[in-house]
C-alpha atoms as a PDB file:
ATOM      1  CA  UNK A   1     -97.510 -70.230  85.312  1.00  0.00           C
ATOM      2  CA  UNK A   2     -93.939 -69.948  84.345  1.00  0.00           C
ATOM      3  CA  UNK A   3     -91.327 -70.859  86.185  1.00  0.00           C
ATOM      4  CA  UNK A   4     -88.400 -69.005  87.644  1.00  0.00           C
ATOM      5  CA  UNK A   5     -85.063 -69.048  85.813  1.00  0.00           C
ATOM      6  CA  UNK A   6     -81.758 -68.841  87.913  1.00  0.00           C
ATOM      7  CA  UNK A   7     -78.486 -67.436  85.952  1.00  0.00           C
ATOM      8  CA  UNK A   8     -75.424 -68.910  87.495  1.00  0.00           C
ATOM      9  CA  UNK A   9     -72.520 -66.489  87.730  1.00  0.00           C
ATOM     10  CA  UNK A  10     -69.096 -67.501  88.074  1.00  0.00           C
ATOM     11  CA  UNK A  11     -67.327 -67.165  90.934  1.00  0.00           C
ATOM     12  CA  UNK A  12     -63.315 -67.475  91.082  1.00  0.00           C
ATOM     13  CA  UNK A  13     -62.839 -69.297  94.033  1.00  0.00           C
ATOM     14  CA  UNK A  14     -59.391 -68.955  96.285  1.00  0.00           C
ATOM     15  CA  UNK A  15     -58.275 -71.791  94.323  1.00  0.00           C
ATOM     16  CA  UNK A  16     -59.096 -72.096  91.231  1.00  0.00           C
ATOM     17  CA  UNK A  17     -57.638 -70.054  87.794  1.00  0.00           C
ATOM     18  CA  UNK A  18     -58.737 -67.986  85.148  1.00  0.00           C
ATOM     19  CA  UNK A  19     -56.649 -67.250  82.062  1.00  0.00           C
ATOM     20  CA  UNK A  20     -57.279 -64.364  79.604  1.00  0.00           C
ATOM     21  CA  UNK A  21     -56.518 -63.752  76.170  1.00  0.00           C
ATOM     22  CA  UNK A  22     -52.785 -62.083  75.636  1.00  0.00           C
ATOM     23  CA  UNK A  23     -53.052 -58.928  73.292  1.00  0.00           C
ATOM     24  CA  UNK A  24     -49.559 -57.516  71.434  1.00  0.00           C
ATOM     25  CA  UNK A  25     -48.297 -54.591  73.559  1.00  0.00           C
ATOM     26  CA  UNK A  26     -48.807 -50.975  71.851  1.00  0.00           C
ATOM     27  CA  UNK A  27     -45.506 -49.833  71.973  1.00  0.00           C
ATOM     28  CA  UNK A  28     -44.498 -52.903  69.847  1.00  0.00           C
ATOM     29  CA  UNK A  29     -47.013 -51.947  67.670  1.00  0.00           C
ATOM     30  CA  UNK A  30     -45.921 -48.639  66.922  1.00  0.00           C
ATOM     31  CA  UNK A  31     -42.440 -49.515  66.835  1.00  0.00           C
ATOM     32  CA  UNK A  32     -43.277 -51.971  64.061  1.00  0.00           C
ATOM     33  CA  UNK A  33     -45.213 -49.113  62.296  1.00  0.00           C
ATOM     34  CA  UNK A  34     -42.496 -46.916  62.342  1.00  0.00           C
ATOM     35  CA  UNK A  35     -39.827 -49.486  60.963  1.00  0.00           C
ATOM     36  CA  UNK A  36     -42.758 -49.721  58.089  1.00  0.00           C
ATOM     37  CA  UNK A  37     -43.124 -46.109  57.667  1.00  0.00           C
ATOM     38  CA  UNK A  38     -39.724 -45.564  57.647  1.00  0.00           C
ATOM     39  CA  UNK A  39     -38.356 -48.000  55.123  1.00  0.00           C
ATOM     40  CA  UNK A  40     -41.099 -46.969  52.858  1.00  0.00           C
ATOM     41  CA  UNK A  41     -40.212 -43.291  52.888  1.00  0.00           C
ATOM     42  CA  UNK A  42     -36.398 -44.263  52.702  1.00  0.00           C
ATOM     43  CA  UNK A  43     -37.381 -46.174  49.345  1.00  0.00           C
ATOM     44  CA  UNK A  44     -39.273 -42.941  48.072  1.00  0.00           C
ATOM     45  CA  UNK A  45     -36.775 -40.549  48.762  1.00  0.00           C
ATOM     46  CA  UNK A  46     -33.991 -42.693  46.747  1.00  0.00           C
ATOM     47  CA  UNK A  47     -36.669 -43.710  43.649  1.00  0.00           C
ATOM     48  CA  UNK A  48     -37.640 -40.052  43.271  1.00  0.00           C
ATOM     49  CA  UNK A  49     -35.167 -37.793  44.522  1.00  0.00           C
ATOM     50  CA  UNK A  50     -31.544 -40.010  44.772  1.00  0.00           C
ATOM     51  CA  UNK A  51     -29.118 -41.123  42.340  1.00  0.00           C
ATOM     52  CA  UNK A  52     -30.070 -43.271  39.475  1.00  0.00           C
ATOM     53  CA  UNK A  53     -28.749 -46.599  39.380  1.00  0.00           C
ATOM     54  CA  UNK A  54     -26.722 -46.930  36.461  1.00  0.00           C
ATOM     55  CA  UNK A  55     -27.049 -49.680  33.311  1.00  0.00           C
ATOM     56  CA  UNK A  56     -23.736 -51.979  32.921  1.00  0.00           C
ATOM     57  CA  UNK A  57     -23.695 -49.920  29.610  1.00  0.00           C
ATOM     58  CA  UNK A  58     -23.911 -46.403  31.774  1.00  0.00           C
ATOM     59  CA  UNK A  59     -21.121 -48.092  33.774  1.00  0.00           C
ATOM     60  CA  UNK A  60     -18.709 -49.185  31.441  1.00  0.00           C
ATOM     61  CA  UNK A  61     -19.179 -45.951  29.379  1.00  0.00           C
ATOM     62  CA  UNK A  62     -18.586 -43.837  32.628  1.00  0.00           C
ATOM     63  CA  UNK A  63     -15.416 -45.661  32.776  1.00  0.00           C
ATOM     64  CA  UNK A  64     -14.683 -45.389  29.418  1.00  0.00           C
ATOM     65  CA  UNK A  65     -15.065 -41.383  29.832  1.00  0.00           C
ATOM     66  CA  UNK A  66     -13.532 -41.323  33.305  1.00  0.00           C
ATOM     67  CA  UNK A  67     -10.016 -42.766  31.398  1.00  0.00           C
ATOM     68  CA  UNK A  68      -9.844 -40.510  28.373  1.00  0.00           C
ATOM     69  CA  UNK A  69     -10.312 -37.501  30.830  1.00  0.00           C
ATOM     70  CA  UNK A  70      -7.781 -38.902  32.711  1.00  0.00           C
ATOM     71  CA  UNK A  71      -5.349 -39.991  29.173  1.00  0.00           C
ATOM     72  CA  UNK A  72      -6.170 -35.912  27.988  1.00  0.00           C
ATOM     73  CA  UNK A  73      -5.507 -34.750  31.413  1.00  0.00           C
ATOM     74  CA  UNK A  74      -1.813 -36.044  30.836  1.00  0.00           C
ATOM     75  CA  UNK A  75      -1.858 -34.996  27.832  1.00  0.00           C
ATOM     76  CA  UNK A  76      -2.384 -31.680  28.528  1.00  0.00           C
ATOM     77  CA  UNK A  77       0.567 -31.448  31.215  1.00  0.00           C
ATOM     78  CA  UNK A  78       2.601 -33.148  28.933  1.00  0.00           C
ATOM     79  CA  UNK A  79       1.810 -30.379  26.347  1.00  0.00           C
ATOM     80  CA  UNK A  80       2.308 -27.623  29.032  1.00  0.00           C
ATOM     81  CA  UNK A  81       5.935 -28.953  29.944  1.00  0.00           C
ATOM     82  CA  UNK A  82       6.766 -28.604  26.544  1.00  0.00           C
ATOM     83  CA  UNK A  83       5.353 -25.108  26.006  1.00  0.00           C
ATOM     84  CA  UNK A  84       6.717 -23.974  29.028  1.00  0.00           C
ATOM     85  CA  UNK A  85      10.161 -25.025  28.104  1.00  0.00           C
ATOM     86  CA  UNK A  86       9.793 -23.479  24.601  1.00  0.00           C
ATOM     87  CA  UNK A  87       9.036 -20.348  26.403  1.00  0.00           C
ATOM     88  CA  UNK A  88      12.089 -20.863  28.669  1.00  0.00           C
ATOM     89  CA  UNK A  89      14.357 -21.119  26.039  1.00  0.00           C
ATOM     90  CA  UNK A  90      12.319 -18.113  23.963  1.00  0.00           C
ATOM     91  CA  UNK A  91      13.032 -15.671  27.171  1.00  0.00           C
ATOM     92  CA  UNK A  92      16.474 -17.028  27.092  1.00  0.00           C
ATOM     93  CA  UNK A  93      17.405 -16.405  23.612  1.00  0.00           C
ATOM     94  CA  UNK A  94      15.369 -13.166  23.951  1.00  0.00           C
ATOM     95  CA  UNK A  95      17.493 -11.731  26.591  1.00  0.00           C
ATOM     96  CA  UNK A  96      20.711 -12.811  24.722  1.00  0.00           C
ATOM     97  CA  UNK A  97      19.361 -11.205  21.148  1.00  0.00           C
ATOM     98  CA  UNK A  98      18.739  -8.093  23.991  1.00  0.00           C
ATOM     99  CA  UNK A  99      22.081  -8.204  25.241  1.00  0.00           C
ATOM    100  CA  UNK A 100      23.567  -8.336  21.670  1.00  0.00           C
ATOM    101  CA  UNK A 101      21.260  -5.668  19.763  1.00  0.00           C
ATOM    102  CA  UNK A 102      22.757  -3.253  22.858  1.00  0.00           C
ATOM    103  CA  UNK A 103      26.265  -4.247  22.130  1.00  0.00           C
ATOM    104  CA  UNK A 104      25.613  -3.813  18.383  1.00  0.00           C
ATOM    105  CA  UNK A 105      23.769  -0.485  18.943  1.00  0.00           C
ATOM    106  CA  UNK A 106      26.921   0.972  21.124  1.00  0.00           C
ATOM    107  CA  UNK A 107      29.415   0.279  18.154  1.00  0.00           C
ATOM    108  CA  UNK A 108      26.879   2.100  15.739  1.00  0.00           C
ATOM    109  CA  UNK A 109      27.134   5.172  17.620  1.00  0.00           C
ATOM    110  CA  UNK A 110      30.762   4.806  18.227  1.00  0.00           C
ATOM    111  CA  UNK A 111      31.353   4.284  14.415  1.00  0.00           C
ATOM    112  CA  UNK A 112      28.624   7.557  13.915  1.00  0.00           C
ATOM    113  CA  UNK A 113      31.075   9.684  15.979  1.00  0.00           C
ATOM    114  CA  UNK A 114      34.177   7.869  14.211  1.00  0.00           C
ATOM    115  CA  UNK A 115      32.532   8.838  11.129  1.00  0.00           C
ATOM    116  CA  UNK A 116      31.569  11.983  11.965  1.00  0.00           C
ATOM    117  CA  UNK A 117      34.962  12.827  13.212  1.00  0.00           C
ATOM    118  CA  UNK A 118      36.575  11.590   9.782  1.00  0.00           C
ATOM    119  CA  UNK A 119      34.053  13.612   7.820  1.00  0.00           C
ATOM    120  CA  UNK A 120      35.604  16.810   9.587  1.00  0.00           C
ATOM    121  CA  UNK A 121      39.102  15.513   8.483  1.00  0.00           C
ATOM    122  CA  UNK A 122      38.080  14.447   4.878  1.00  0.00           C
ATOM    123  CA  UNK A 123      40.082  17.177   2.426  1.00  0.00           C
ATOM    124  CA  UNK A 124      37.526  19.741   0.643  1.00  0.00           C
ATOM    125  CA  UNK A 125      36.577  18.880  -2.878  1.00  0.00           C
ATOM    126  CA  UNK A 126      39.589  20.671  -5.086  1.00  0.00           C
ATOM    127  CA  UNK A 127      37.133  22.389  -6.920  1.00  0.00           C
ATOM    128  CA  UNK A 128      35.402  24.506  -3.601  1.00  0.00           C
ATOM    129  CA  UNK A 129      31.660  23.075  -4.109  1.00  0.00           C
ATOM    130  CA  UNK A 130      28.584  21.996  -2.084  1.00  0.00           C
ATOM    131  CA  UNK A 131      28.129  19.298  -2.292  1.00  0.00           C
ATOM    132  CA  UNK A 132      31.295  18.404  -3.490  1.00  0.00           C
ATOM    133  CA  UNK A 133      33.178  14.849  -4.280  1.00  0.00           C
ATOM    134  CA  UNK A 134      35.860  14.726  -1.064  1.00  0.00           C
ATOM    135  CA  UNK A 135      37.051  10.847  -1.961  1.00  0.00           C
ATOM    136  CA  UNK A 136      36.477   8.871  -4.773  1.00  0.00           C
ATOM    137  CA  UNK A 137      38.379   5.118  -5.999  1.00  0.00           C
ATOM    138  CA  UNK A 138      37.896   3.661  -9.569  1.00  0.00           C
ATOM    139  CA  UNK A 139      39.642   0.197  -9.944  1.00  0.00           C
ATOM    140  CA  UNK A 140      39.065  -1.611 -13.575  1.00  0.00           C
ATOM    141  CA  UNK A 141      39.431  -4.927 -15.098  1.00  0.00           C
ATOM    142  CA  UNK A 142      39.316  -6.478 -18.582  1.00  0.00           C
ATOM    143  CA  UNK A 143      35.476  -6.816 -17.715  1.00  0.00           C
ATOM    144  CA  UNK A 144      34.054  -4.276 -15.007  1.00  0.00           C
ATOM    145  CA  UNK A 145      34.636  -0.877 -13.749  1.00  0.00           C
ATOM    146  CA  UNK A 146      34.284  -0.665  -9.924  1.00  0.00           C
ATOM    147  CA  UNK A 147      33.573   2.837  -7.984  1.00  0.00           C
ATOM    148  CA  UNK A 148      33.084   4.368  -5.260  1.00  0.00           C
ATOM    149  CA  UNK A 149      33.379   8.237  -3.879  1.00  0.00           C
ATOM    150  CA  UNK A 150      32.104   9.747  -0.995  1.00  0.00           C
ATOM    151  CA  UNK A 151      29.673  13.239  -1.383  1.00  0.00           C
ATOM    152  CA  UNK A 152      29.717  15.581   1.243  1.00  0.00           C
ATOM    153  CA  UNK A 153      28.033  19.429   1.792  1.00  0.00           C
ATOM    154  CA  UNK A 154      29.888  22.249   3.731  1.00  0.00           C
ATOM    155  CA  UNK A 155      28.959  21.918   7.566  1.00  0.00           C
ATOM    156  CA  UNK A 156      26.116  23.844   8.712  1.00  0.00           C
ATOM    157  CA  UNK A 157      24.434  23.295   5.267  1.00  0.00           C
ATOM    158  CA  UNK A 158      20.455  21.392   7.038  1.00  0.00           C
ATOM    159  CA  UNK A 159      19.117  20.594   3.498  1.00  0.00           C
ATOM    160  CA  UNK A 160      18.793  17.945   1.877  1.00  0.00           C
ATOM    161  CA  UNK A 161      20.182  17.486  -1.447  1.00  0.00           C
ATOM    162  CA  UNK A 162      18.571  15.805  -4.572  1.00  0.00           C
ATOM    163  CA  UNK A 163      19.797  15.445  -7.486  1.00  0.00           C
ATOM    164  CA  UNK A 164      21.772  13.109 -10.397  1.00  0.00           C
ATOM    165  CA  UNK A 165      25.117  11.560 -10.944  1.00  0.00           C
ATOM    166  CA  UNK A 166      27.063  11.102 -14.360  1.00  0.00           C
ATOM    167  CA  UNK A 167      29.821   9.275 -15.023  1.00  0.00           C
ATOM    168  CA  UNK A 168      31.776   9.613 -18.121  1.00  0.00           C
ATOM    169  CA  UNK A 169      34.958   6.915 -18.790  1.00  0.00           C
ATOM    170  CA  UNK A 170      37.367   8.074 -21.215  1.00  0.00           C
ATOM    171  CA  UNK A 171      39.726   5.094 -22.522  1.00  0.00           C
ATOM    172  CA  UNK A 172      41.379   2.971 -25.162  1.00  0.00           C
ATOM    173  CA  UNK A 173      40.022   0.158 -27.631  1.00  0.00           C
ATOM    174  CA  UNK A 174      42.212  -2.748 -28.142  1.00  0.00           C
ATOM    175  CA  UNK A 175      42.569  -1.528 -31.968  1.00  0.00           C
ATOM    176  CA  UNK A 176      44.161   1.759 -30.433  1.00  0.00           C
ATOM    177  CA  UNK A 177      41.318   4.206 -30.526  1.00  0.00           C
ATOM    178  CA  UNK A 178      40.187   6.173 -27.966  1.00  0.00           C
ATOM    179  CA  UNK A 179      36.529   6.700 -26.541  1.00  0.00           C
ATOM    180  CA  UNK A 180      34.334   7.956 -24.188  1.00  0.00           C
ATOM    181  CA  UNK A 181      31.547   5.895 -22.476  1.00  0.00           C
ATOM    182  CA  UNK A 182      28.528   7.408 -20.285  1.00  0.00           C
ATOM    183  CA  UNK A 183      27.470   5.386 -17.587  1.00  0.00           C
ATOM    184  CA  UNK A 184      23.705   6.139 -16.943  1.00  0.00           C
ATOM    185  CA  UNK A 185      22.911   8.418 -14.369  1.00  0.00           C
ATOM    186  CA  UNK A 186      21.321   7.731 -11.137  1.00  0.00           C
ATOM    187  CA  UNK A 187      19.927   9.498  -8.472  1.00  0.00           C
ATOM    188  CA  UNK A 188      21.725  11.031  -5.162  1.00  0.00           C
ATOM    189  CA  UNK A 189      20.487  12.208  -2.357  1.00  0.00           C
ATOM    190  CA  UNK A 190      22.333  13.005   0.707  1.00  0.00           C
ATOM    191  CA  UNK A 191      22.195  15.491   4.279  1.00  0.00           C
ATOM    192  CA  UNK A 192      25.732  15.595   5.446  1.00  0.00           C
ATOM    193  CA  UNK A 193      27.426  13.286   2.915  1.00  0.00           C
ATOM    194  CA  UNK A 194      26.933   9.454   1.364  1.00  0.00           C
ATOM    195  CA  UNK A 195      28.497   7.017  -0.078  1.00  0.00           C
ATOM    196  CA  UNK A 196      28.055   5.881  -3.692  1.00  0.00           C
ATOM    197  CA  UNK A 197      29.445   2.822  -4.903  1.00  0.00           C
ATOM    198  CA  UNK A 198      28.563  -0.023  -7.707  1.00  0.00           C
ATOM    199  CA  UNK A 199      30.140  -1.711 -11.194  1.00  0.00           C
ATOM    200  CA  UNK A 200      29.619  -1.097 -14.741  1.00  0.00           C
ATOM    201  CA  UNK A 201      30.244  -4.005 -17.208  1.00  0.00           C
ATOM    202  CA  UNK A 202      32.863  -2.802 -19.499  1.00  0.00           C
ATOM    203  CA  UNK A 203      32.460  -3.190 -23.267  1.00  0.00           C
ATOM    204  CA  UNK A 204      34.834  -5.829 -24.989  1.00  0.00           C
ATOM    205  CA  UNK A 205      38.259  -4.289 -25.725  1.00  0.00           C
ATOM    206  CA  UNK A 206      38.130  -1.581 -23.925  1.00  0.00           C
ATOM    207  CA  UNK A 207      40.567  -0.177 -21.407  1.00  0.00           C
ATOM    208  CA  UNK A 208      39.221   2.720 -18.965  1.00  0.00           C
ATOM    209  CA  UNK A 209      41.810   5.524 -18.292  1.00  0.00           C
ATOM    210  CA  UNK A 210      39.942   7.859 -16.415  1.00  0.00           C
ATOM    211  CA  UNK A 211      36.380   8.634 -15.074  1.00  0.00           C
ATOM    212  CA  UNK A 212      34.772  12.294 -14.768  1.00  0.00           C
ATOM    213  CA  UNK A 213      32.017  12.404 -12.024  1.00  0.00           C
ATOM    214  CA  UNK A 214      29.454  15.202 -12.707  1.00  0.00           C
ATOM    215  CA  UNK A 215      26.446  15.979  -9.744  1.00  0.00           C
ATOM    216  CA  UNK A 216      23.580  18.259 -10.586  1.00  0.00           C
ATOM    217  CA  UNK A 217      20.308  19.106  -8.769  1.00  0.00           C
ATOM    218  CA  UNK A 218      17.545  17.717  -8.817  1.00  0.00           C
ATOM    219  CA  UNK A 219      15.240  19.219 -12.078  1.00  0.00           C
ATOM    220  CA  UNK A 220      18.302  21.173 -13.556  1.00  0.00           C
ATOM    221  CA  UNK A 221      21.500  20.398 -16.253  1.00  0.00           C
ATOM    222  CA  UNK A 222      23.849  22.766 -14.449  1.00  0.00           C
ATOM    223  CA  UNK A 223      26.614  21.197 -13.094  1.00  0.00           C
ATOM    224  CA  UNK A 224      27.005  21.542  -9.245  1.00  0.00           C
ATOM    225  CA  UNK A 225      29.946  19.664  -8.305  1.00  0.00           C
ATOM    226  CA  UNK A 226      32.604  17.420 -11.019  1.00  0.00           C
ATOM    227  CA  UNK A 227      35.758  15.631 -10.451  1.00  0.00           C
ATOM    228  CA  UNK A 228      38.056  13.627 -12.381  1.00  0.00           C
ATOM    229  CA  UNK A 229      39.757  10.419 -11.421  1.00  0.00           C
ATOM    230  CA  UNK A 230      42.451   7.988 -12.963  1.00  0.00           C
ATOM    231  CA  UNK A 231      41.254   4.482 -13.026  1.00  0.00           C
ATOM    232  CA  UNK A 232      43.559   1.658 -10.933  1.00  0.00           C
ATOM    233  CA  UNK A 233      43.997  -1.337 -12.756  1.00  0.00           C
END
């Protein structure tokens, strides 16, 4: 009732040819991926974690910044070359005002012992006191009195002395009279001895002869030490 069906099958013969279709190899393939792969995560890894490219403005004000670090930088050394030969020239002049203040130091205590030493000559006051008046100049002209006298205290004596000076001028007027004029008294203090010297404007017309020098101490009217001296005119 129904027929038989016959299926033919193909059969390569000795000499005949097939041809089948060519795939792409896998190793290409996964070479290719890889390239892929890799690119992309090279472009990640600079958008998200490398440098940002910068603007022309970033540029030119990078530049901009890169010079006046580079202007300041000289600047600087510039300033430092200075300073440093200020402070050259500081050490310098500091080792010379060294030199000079040991020099100067030297002659004061030379001139302390020359002193000292002239002290012990100086003659005692005539008069025996301490403190007494060992040396004493009064030189006058038609318009100042100029003195100076030297106090000293008996060796041994520690204390220190305070106390007043007078000075009393006894003279002439031009009309012929005589007078006396007191200088105002000043203070005087002194260990060893001092020196006291200054000027007193005279009054008009008249002509110092002599000068009386009176000390007393310090609180009290009693005289402690006097002298009188001609004036050189």
């Amino acid at each position: 009732m129904f027929g038989s069906s016959k299926r033919h099958t193909f059969k390569p013969t000795a000499y005949g040819t097939s041809r089948r279709p060519r795939r792409i190899p896998r190793w290409l393939v996964l070479m290719l991926t890889g390239v892929v792969l890799g690119a992309g995560g090279l472009l990640f890894l600079q958008k998200s974690y490398g440098p940002t490219r910068l603007t022309v403005q970033q540029s030119e004000q990078l530049h901009y910044d890169l010079n006046s670090t580079n202007m300041d930088k000289q600047r600087l050394q510039t300033e430092l070359s200075r300073e440093t030969r200020t402070l050259t020239e500081v050490r310098a002049q500091l080792q010379s005002q060294t030199t000079e203040l040991e020099g100067t130091q030297k002659q004061l205590e030379q001139a302390l012992k020359d002193v000292q030493m002239f002290a012990q000559a100086m003659p005692p006051d005539p008069r025996g006191t301490s403190p007494g008046i060992r040396a004493a100049s009064f030189t006058g002209n038609k318009e100042d009195l100029n003195y100076q006298f030297l106090v000293m205290q008996d060796e041994g004596k520690t204390a220190r002395f305070k106390g007043q000076v007078e000075l009393t001028m006894a003279g002439r007027y031009s009309n012929g009279k005589s007078g006396h004029i007191d200088i105002p008294a000043f203070d005087l203090e002194l260990e060893r001895y001092t020196h006291v010297e200054g000027t007193f404007p005279l009054p008009a017309g008249f002509t110092p002869r002599q000068v009386t020098i009176k000390i007393m101490r310090e609180g009290s009217e009693k005289v402690v030490g006097t002298r009188t001296i001609r004036v050189i005119r």
